[in-house]
N, C-alpha and C. Protein backbone atom coordinates (compact mmCIF):
# COMPACT_ATOMS: atom_id res chain seq x y z
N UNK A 1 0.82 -1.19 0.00
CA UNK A 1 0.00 0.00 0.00
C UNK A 1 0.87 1.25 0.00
N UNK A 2 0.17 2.62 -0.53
CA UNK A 2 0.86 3.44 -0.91
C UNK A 2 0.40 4.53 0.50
N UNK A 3 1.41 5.40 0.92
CA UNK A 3 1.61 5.95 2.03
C UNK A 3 1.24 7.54 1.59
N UNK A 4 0.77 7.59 0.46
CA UNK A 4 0.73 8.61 -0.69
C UNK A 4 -0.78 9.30 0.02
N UNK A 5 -1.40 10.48 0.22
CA UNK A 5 -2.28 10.81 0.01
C UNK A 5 -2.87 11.57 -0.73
N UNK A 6 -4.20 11.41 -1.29
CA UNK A 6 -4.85 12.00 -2.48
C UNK A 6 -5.59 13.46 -1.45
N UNK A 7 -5.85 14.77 -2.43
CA UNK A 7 -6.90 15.31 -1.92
C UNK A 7 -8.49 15.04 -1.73
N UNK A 8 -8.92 13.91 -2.17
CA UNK A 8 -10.14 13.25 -1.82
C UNK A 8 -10.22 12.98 -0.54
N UNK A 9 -9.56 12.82 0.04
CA UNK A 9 -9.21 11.76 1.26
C UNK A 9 -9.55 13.20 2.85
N UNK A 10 -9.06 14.36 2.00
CA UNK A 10 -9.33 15.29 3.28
C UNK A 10 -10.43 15.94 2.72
N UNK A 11 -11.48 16.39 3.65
CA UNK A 11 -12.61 17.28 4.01
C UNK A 11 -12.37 18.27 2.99
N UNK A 12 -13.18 18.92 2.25
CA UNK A 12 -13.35 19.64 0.65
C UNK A 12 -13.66 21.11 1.35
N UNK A 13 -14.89 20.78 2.42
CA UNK A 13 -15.39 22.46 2.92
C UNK A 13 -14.25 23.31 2.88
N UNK A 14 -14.60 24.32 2.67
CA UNK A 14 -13.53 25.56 2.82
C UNK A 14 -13.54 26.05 4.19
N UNK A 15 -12.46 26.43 4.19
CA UNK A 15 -12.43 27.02 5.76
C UNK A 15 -12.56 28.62 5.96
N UNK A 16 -13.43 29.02 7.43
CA UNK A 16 -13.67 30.20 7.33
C UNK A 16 -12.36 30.80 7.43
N UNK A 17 -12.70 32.13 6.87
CA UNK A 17 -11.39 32.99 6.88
C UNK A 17 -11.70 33.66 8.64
N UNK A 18 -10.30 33.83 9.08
CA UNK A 18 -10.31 34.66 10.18
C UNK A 18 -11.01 35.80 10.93
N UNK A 19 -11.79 36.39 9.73
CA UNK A 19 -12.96 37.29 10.13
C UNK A 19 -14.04 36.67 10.26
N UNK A 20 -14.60 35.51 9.35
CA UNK A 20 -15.60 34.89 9.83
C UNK A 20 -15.29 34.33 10.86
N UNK A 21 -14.62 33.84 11.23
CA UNK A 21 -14.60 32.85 12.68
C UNK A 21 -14.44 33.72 13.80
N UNK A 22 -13.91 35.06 13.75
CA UNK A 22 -14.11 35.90 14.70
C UNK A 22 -15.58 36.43 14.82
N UNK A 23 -16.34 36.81 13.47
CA UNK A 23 -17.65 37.16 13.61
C UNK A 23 -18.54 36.21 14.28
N UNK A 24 -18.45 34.51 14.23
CA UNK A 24 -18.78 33.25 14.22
C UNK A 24 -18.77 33.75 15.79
N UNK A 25 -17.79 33.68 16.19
CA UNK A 25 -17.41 33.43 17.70
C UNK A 25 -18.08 34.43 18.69
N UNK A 26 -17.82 35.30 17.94
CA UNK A 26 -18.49 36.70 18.74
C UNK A 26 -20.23 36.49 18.98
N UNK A 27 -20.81 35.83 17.70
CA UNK A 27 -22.26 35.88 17.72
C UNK A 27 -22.66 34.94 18.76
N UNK A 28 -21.56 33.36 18.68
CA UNK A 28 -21.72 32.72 19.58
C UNK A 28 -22.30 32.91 21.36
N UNK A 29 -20.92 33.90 21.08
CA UNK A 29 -21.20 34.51 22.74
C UNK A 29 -22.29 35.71 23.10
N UNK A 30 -23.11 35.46 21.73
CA UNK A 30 -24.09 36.85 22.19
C UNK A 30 -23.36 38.00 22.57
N UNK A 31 -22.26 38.48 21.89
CA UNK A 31 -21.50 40.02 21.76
C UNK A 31 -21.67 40.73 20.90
N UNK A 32 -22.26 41.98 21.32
CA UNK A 32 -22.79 42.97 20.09
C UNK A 32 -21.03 43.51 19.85
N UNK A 33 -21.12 44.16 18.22
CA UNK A 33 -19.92 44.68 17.63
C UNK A 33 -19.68 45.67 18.80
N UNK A 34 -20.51 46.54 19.26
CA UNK A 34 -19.92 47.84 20.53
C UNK A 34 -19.35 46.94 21.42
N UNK A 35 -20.36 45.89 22.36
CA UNK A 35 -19.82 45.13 23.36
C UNK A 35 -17.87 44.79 23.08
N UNK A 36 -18.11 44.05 21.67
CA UNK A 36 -16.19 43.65 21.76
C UNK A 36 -15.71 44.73 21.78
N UNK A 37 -15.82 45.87 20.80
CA UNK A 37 -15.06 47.31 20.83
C UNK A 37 -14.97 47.63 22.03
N UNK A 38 -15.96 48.10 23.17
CA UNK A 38 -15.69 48.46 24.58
C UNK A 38 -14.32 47.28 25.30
N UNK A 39 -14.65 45.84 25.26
CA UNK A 39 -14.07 45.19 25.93
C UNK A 39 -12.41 45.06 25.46
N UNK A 40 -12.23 45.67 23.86
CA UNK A 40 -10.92 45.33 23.39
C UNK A 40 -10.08 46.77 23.35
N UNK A 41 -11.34 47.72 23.62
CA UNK A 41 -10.30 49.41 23.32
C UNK A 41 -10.37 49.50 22.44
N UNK A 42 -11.28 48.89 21.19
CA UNK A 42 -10.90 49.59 19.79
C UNK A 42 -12.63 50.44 19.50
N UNK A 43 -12.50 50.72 18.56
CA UNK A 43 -13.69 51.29 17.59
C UNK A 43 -14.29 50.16 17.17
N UNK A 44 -15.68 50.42 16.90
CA UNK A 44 -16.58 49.65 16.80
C UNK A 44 -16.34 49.25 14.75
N UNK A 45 -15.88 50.24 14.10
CA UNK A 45 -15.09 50.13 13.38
C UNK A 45 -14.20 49.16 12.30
N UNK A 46 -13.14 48.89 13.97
CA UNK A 46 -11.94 48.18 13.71
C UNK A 46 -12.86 46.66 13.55
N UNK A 47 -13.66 46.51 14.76
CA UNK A 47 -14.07 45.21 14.79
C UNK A 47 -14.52 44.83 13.62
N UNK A 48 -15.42 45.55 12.85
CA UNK A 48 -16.28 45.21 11.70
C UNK A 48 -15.26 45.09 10.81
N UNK A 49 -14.21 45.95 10.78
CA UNK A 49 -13.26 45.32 9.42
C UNK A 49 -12.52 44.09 9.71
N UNK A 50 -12.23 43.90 10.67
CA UNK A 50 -11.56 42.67 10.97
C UNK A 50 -12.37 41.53 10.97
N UNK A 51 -13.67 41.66 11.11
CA UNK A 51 -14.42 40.71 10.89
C UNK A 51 -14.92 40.56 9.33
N UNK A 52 -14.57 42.02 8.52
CA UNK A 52 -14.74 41.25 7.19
C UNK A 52 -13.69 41.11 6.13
N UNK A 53 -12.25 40.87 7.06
CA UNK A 53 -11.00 40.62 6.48
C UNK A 53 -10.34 41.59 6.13
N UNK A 54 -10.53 42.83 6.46
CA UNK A 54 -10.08 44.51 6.27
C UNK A 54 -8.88 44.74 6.90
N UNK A 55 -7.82 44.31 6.44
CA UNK A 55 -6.57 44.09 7.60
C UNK A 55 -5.53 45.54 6.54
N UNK A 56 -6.09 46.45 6.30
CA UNK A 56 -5.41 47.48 5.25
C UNK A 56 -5.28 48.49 6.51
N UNK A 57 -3.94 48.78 6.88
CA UNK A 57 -3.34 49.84 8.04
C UNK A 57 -4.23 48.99 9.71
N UNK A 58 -4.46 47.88 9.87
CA UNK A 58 -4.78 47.61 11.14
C UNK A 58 -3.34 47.57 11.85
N UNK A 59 -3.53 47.56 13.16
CA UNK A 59 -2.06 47.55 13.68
C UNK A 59 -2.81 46.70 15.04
N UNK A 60 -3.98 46.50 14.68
CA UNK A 60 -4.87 45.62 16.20
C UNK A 60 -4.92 44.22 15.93
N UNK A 61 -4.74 43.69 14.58
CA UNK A 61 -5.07 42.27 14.54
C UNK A 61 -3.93 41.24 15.40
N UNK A 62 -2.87 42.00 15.77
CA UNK A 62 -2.24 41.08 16.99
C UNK A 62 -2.68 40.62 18.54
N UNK A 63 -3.91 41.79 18.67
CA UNK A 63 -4.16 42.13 19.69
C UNK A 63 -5.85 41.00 19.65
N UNK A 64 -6.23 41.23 18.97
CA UNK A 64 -7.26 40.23 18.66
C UNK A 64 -7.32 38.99 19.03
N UNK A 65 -6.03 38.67 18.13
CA UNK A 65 -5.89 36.93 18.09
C UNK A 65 -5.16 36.72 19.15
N UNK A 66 -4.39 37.27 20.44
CA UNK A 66 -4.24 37.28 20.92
C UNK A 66 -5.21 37.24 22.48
N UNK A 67 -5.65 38.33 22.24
CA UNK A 67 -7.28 38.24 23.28
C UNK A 67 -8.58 37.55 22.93
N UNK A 68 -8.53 36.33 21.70
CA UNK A 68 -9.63 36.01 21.17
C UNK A 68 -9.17 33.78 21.79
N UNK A 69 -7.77 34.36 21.40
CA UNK A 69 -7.56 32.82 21.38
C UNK A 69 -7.58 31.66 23.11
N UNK A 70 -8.16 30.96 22.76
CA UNK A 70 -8.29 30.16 23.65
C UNK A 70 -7.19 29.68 24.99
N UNK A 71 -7.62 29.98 25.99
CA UNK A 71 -6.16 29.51 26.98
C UNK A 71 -6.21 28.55 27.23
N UNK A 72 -4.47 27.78 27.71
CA UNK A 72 -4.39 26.27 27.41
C UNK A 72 -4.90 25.87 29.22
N UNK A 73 -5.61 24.57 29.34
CA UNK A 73 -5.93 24.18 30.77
C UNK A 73 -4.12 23.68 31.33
N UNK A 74 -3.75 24.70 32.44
CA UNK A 74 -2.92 24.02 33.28
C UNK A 74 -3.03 23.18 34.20
């Protein structure tokens, strides 16, 4: 047998881009666009472009994925 894999073999869906999964996540938690802006310091703004992939002069998307991403259980 061949150790080879085809692209058939993995999942086809596309994956959300980084703004959707931030928009995704946010709706999840029942957070209005002001709510994250208040809680992150930015403009209500910033959030909406980052949620629709608007990363042209952001200087916050470190700060995002940073305060968005999951902490590990110690």
């Amino acid at each position: 047998m061949s150790d080879t894999h085809t692209p058939e073999q993995y999942n086809q869906t596309p994956t959300a881009s980084p703004g959707e999964q931030l928009q995704r996540q946010r709706e999840q938690l029942n957070i209005s666009v002001e709510e994250a802006a208040e809680a992150l310091h930015l403009r209500p703004a910033v959030i909406n472009g980052l949620e629709h992939d608007n990363y042209d002069g952001s200087r916050y998307l470190p700060i995002v994925v940073v305060t968005c991403a999951p902490t590990p259980d110690i």
